[in-house]
Structures are given as C-alpha cells and as structure tokens.
C-alpha atoms as a PDB file:
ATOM      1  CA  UNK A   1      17.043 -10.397 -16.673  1.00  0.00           C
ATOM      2  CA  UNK A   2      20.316  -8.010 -15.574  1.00  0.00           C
ATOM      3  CA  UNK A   3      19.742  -5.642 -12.629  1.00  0.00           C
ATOM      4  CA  UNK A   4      20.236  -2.456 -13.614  1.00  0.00           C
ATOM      5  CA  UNK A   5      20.846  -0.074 -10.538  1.00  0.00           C
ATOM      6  CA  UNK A   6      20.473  -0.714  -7.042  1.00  0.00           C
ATOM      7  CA  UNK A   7      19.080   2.023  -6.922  1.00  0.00           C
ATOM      8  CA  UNK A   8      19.054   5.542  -5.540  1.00  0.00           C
ATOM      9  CA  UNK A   9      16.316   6.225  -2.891  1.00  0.00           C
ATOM     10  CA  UNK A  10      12.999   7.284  -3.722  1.00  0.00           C
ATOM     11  CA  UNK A  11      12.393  10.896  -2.798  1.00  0.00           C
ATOM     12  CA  UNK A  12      10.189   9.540   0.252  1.00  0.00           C
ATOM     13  CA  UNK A  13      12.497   7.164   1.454  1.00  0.00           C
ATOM     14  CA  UNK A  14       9.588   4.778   3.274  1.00  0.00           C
ATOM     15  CA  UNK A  15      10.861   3.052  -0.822  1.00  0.00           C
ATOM     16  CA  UNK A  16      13.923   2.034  -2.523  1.00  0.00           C
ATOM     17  CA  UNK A  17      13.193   2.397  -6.267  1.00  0.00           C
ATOM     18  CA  UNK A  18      14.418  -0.179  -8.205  1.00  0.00           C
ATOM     19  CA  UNK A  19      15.183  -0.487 -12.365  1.00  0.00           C
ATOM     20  CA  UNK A  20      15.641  -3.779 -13.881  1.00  0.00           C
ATOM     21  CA  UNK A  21      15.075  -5.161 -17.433  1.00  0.00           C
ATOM     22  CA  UNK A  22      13.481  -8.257 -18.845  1.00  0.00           C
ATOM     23  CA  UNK A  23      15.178 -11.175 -20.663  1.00  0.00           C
ATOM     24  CA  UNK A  24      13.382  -8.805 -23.746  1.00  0.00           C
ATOM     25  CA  UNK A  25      14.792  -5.645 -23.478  1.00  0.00           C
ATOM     26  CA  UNK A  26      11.839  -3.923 -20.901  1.00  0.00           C
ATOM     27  CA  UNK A  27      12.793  -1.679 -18.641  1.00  0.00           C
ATOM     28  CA  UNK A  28      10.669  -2.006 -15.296  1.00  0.00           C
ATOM     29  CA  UNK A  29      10.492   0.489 -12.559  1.00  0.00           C
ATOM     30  CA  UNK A  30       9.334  -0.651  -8.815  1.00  0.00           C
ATOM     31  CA  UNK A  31       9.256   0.549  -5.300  1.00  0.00           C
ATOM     32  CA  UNK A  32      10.429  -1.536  -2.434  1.00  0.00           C
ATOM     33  CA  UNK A  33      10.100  -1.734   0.843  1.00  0.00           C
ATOM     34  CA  UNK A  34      11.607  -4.806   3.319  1.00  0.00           C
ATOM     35  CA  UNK A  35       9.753  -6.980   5.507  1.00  0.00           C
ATOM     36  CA  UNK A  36      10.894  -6.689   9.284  1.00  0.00           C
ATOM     37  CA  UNK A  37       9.976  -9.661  10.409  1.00  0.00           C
ATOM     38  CA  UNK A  38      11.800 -13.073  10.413  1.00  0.00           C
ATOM     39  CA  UNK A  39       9.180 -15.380   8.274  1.00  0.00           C
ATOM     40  CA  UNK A  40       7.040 -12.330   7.522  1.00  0.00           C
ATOM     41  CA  UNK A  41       5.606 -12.302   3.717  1.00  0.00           C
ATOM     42  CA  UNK A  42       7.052  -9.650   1.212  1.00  0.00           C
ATOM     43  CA  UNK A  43       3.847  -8.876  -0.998  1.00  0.00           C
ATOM     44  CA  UNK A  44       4.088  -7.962  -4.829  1.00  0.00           C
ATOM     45  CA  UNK A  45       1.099  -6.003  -5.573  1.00  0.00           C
ATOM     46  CA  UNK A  46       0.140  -5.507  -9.538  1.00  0.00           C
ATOM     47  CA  UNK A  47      -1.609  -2.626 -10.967  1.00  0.00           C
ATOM     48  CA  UNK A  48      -5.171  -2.594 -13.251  1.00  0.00           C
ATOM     49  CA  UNK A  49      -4.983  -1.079 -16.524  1.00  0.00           C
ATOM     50  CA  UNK A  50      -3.471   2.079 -17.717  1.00  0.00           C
ATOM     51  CA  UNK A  51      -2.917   2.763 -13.691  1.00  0.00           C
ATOM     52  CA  UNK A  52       0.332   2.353 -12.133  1.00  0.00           C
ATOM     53  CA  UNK A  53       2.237   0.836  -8.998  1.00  0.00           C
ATOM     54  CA  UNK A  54       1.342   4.243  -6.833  1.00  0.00           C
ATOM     55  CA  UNK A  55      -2.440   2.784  -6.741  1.00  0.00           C
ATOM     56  CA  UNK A  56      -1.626   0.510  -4.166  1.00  0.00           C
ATOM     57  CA  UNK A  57       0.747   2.782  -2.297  1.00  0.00           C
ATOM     58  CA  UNK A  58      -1.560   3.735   0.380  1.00  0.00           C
ATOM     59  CA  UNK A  59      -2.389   0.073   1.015  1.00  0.00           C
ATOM     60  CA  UNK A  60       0.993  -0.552   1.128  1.00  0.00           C
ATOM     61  CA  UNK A  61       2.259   1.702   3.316  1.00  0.00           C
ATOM     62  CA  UNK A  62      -0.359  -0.207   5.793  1.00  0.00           C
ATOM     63  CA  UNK A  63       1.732  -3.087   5.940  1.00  0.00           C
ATOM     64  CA  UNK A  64       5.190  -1.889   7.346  1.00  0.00           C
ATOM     65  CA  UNK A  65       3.529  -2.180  11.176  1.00  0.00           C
ATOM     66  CA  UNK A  66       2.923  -5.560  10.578  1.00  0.00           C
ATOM     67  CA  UNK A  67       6.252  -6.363   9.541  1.00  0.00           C
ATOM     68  CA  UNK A  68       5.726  -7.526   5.915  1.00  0.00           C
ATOM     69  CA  UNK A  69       7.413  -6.456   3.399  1.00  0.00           C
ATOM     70  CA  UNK A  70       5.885  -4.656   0.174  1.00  0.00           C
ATOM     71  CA  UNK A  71       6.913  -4.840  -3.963  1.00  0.00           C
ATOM     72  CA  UNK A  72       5.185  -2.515  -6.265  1.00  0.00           C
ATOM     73  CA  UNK A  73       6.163  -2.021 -10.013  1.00  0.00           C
ATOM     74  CA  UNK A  74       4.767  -0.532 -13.239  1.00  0.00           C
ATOM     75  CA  UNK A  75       3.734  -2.828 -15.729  1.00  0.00           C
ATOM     76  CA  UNK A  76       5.394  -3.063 -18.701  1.00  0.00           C
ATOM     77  CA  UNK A  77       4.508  -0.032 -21.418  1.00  0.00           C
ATOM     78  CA  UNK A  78       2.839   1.994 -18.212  1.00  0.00           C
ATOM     79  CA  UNK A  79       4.124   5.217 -16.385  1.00  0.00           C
ATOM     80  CA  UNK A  80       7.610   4.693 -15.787  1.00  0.00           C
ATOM     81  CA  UNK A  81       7.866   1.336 -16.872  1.00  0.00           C
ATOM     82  CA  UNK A  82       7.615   2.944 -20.643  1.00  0.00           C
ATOM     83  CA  UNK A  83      10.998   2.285 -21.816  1.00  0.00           C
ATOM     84  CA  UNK A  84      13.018  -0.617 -23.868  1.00  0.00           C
ATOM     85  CA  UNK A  85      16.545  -0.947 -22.759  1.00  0.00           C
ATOM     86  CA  UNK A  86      17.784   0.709 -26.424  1.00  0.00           C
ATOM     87  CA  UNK A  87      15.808   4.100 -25.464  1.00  0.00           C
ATOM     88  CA  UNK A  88      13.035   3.683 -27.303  1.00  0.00           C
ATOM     89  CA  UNK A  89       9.564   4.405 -25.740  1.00  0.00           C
ATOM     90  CA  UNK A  90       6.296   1.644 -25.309  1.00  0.00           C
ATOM     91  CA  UNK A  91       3.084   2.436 -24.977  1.00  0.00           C
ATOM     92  CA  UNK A  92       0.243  -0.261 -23.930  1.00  0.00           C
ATOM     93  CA  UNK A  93      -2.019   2.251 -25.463  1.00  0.00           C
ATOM     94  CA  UNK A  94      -0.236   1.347 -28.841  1.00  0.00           C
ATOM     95  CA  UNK A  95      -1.054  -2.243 -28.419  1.00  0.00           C
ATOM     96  CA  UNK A  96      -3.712  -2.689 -30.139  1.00  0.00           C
ATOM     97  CA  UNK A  97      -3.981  -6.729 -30.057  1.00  0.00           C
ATOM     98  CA  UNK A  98      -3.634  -9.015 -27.373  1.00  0.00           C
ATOM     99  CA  UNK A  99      -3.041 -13.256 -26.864  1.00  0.00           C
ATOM    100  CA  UNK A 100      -0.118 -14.946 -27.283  1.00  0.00           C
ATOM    101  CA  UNK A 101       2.870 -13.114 -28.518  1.00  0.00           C
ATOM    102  CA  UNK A 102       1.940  -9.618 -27.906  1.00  0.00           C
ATOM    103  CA  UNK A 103       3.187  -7.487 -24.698  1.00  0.00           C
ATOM    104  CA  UNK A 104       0.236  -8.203 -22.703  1.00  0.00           C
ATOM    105  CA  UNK A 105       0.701 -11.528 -22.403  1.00  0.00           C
ATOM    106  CA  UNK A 106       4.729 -11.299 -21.211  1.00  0.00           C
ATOM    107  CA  UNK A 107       2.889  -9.924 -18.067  1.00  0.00           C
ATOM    108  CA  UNK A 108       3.519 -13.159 -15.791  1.00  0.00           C
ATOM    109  CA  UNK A 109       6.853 -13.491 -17.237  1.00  0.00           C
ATOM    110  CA  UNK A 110       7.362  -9.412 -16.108  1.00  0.00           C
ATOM    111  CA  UNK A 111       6.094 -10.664 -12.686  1.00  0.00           C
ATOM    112  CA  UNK A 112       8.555 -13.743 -12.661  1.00  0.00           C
ATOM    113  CA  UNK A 113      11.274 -11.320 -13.467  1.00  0.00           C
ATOM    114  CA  UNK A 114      10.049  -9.134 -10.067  1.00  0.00           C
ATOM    115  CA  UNK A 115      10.308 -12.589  -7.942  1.00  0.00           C
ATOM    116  CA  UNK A 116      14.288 -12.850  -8.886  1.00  0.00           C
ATOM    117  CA  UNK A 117      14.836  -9.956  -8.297  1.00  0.00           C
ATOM    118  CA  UNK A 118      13.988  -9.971  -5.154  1.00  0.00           C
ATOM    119  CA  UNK A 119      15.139 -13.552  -4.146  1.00  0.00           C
ATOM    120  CA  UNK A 120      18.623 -12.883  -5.937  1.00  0.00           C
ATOM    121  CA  UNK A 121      19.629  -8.879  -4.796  1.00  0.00           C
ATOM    122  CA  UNK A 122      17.546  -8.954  -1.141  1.00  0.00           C
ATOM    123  CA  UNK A 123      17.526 -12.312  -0.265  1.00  0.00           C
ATOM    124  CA  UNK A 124      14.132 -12.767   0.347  1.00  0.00           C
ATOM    125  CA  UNK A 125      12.937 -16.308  -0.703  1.00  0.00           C
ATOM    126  CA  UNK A 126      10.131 -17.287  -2.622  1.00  0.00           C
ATOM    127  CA  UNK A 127       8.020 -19.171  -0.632  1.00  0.00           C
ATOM    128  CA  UNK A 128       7.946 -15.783   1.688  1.00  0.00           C
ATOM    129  CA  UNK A 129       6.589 -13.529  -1.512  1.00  0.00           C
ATOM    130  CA  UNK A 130       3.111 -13.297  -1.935  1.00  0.00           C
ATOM    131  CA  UNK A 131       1.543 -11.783  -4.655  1.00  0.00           C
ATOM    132  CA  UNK A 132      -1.580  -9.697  -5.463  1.00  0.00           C
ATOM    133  CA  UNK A 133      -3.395  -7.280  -7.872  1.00  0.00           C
ATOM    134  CA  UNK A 134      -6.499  -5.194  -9.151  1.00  0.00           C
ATOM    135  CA  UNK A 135      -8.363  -5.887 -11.746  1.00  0.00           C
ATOM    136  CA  UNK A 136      -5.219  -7.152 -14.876  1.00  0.00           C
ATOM    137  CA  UNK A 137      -2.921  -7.038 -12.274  1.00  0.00           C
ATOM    138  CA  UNK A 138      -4.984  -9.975 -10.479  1.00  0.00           C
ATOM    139  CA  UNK A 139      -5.227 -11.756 -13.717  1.00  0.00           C
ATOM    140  CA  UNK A 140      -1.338 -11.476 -14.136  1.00  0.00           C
ATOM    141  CA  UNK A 141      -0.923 -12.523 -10.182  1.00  0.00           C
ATOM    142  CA  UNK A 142      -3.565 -15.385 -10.863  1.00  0.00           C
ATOM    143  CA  UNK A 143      -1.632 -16.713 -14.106  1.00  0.00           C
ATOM    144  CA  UNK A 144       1.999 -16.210 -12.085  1.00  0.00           C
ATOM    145  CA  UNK A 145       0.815 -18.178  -8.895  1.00  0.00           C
ATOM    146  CA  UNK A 146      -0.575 -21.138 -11.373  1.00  0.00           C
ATOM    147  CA  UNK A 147       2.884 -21.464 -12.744  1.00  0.00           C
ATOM    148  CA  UNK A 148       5.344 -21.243  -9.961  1.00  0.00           C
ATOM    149  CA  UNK A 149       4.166 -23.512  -6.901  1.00  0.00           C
ATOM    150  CA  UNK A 150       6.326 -21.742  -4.089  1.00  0.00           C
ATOM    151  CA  UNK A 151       3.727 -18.534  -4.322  1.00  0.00           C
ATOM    152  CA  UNK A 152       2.433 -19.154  -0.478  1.00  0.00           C
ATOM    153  CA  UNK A 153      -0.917 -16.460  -1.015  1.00  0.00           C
ATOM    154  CA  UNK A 154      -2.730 -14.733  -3.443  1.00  0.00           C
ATOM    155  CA  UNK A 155      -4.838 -11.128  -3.724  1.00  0.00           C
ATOM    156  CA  UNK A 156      -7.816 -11.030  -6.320  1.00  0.00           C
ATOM    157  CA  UNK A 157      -9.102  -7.915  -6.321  1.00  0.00           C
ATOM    158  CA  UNK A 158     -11.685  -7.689  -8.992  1.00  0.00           C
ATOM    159  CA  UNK A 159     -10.052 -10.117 -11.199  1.00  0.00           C
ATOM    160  CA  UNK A 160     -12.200 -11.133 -14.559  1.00  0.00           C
ATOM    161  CA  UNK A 161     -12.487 -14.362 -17.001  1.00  0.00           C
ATOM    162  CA  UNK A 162     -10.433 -12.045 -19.142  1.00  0.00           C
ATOM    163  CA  UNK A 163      -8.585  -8.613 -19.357  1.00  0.00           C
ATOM    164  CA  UNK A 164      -6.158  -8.100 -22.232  1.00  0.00           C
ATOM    165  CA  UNK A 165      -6.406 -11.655 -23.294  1.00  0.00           C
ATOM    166  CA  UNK A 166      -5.244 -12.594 -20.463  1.00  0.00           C
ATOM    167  CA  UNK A 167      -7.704 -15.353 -19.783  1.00  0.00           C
ATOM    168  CA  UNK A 168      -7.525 -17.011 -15.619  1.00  0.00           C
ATOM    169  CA  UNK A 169     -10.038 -19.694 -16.139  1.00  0.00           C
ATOM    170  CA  UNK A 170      -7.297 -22.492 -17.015  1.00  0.00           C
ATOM    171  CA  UNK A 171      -4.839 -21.464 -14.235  1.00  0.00           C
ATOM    172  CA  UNK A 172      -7.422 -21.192 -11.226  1.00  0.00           C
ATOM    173  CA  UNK A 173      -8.682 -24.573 -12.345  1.00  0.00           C
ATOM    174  CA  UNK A 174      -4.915 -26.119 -12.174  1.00  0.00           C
ATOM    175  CA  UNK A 175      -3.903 -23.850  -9.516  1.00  0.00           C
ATOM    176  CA  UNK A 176      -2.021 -25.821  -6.256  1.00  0.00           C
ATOM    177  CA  UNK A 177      -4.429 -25.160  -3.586  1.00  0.00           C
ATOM    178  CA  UNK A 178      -2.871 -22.129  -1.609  1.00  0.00           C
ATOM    179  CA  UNK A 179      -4.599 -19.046   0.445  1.00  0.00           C
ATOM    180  CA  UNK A 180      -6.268 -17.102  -1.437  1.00  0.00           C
ATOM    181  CA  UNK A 181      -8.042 -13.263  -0.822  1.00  0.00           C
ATOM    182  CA  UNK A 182     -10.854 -12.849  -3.435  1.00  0.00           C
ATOM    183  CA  UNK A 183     -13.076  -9.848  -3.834  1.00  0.00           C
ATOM    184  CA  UNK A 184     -15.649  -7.685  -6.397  1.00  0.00           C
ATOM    185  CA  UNK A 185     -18.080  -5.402  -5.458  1.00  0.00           C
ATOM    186  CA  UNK A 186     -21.682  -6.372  -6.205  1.00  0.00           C
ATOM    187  CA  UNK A 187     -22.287  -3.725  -8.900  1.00  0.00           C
ATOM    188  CA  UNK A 188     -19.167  -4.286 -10.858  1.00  0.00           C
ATOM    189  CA  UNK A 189     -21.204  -7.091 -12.966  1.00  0.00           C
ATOM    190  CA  UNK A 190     -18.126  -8.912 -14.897  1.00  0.00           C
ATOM    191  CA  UNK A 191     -16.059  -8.957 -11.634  1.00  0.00           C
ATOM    192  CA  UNK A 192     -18.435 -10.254  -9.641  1.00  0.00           C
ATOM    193  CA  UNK A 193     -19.429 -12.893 -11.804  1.00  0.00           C
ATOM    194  CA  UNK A 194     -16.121 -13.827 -11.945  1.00  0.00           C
ATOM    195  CA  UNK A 195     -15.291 -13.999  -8.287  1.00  0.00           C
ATOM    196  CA  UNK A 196     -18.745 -16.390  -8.484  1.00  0.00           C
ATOM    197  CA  UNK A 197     -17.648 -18.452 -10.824  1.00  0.00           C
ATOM    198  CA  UNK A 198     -14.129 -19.007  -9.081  1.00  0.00           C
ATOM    199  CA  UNK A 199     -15.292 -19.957  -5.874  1.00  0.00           C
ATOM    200  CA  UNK A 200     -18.142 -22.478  -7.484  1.00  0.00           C
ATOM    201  CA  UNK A 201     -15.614 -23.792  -9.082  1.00  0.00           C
ATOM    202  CA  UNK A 202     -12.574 -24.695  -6.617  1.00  0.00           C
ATOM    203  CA  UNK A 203     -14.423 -24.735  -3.282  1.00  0.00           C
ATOM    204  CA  UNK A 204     -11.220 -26.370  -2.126  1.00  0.00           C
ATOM    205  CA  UNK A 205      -9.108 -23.482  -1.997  1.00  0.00           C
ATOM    206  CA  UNK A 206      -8.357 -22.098   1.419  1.00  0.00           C
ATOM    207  CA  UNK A 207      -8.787 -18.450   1.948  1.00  0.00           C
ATOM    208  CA  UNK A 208     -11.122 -15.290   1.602  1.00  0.00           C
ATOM    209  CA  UNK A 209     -13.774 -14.080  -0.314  1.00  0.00           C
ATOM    210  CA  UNK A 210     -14.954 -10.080   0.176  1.00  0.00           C
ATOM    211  CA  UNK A 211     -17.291  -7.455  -1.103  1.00  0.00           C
ATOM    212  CA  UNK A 212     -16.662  -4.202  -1.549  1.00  0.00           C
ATOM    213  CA  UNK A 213     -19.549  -1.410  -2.647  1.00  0.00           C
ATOM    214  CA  UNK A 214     -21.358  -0.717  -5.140  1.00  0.00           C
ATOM    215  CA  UNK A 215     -19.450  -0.864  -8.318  1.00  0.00           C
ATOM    216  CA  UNK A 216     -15.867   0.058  -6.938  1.00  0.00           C
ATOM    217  CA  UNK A 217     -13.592  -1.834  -8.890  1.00  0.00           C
ATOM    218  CA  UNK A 218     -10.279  -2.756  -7.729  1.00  0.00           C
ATOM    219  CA  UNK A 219      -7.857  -0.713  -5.340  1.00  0.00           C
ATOM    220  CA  UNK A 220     -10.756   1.612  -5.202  1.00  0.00           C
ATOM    221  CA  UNK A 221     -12.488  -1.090  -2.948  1.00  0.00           C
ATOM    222  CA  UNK A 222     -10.111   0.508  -0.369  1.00  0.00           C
ATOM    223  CA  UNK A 223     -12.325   3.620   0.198  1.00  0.00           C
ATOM    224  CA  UNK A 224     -14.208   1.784   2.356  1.00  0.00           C
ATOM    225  CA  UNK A 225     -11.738   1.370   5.781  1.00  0.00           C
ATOM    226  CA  UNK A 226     -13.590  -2.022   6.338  1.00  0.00           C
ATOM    227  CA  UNK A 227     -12.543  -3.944   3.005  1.00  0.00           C
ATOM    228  CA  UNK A 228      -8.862  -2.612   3.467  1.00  0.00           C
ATOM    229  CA  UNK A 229      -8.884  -3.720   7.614  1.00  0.00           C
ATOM    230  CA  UNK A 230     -10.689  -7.277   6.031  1.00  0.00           C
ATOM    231  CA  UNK A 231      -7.635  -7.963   3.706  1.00  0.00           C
ATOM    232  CA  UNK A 232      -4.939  -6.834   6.074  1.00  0.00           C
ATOM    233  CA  UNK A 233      -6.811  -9.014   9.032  1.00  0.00           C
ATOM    234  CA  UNK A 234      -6.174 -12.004   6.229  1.00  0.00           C
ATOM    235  CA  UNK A 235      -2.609 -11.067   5.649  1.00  0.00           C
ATOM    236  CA  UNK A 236      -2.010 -11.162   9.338  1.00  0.00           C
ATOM    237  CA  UNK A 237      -3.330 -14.310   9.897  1.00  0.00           C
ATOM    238  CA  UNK A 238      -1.083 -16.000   7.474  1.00  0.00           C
ATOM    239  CA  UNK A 239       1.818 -14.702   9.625  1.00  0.00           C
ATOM    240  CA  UNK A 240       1.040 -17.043  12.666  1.00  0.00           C
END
C-alpha cells in the first residue's frame, strides 16, 4: 500500500480527503475526520452496494460531539474509488462473477489497507478503530474484524449470509468475542433472517441487537431518529 497524497481538504472542511492505493494497483478515495478525545474510537464505516462513502455522512457527522473520530471510503470500483493506479477505469458493475479471486472479495483486504493508513499517517492505533457497514459493507466489516483481533467493536447494519460472495457465516462463528451493534428491519426478509441466525448462533457475543422499520435496509434505517440515537447511545457507552 503507498500513500498517495495527504491530501488537500475536502471542499467542506468538517473532512480531509484522503487517496491511497492497494498492494494491487486500486486507487481508494476516503473522508476523514479525527477523534478528539484521548481513548475515543475512530470508526470506519463501509458502504452497501453500488452506494458510496457519502451514505453514512450524515451519521457521521453525528459523532464529532462525542469525540470519536470517523473513516469513510469508497469501495473499490465505486464512485470515486473507480480508478487503478495506471489510469485505467473499474467498474463493479463490470464484475460480473464473484468468490475467490475476483474484486469483490479483495474487499477486507481494501479495509485492512484503510486500518494502516490510519495507524501509520495519523497515529491512531488499532485497537481504538472500530469498524462498521450497511448491508456488503457489514459483510466486508464482519470478514475484516474475524481476521484482525485488535478490532475493539463492530456495526452490522443489515448484513446477510451472503452479498457478492462474500459469505459471513464462517467468520462470525470464529469471530473473538468483541461488542458488537447488529440490526435489520423486520420486513427486509434476508437481513433479518440473518441478524436471527447470528445471534442464535453466538449468544456469547457482547453487544446490541436493533430493529429498524419496515423493510429499510441499511443506512436507510437512519430515517427513523430513534435507530440512529440507539446506535450512537451504544457507541457512547463503549467510551467509558
């Protein structure tokens, strides 16, 4: 991975935008902004499918009062994260297979790549990032978290057995009990199955489990003022 720019301030300057690339040539583009608070988290927060990082913006933005810190960035082949380091242009809408080996599935490596660099350009160390995301970016957070032990919380947001191939039953099973913020909304059927199935299955895991309405799926759960003052009530209380 080789940081690219440190990067010229985002037109609203509440972010720093930052450009890196991936040990395989991706170019990834992110918004950043620091935690204020000694020992407060820095949260990456990952993006559902053809979306991009300005979906949890609002959200975001929620967390500066609080002190924490906030990461978002567009996954790899979406807005303007579209880009291999030798100019030429990637589209996920081009990928049409997914599993091992194809672009969906360097995801978690994309997310590892965010981690460093934040711990290696802003200091901020790894057991103070938590991470998060809607719908594939919760599957991509999930997979991440399973991997890398330090991850001290975790945001589900209508996560599913699968999205792109990118299957979460193996990592929750083996994940390190941690925090962890779950939610689906009751009418989103493969979501909420899923958020079912996760909590039969490790009823050891400390944390959260929400609903939002209807069938909202993902950062649209926000809508409702409750869910979003439910999560950030959880993120506060890991600060104490």
């Amino acid at each position: 991975m080789t940081i690219l720019s440190s990067l010229a301030a985002f037109p609203d300057s509440f972010w720093q935008k930052i450009t890196w690339t991936t040990s395989d040539g991706v170019q990834l583009v992110g918004l950043y902004h620091p935690a204020r608070r000694s020992r407060a988290y820095t949260w990456i927060f990952l993006h559902g499918l053809g979306s991009s990082k300005e979906e949890w913006e609002p959200f975001a933005r929620q967390l500066a009062p609080l002190g924490m810190g906030a990461f978002l960035y567009d996954a790899r082949g979406h807005h303007e994260s579209n880009r291999l380091a030798n100019g030429q242009t990637i589209s996920y809408k081009d990928w049409r297979n997914a599993g091992p080996g194809t672009p969906w599935d360097a995801m978690p490596a994309d997310l590892t790549s965010a981690v460093q660099v934040l711990r290696k350009r802003y200091g901020v160390p790894e057991k103070r990032i938590g991470v998060g995301g809607a719908s594939l970016g919760a599957n991509v957070a999930l997979v991440y978290a399973s991997e890398h032990r330090r991850v001290p919380a975790v945001v589900l947001l209508s996560a599913g057995l699968e999205y792109a191939g990118i299957n979460i039953v193996q990592p929750w099973l083996h994940l390190v009990s941690r925090p962890v913020f779950a939610a689906a909304s009751p009418e989103d059927s493969h979501a909420n199955a899923t958020l079912r199935f996760l909590l039969q299955q490790r009823p050891d895991i400390p944390g959260r489990s929400a609903e939002g309405r209807g069938a909202q799926h993902g950062v649209n759960m926000f809508k409702d003022p409750a869910f979003a003052r439910k999560l950030l009530d959880w993120m506060k209380s890991l600060q104490r």
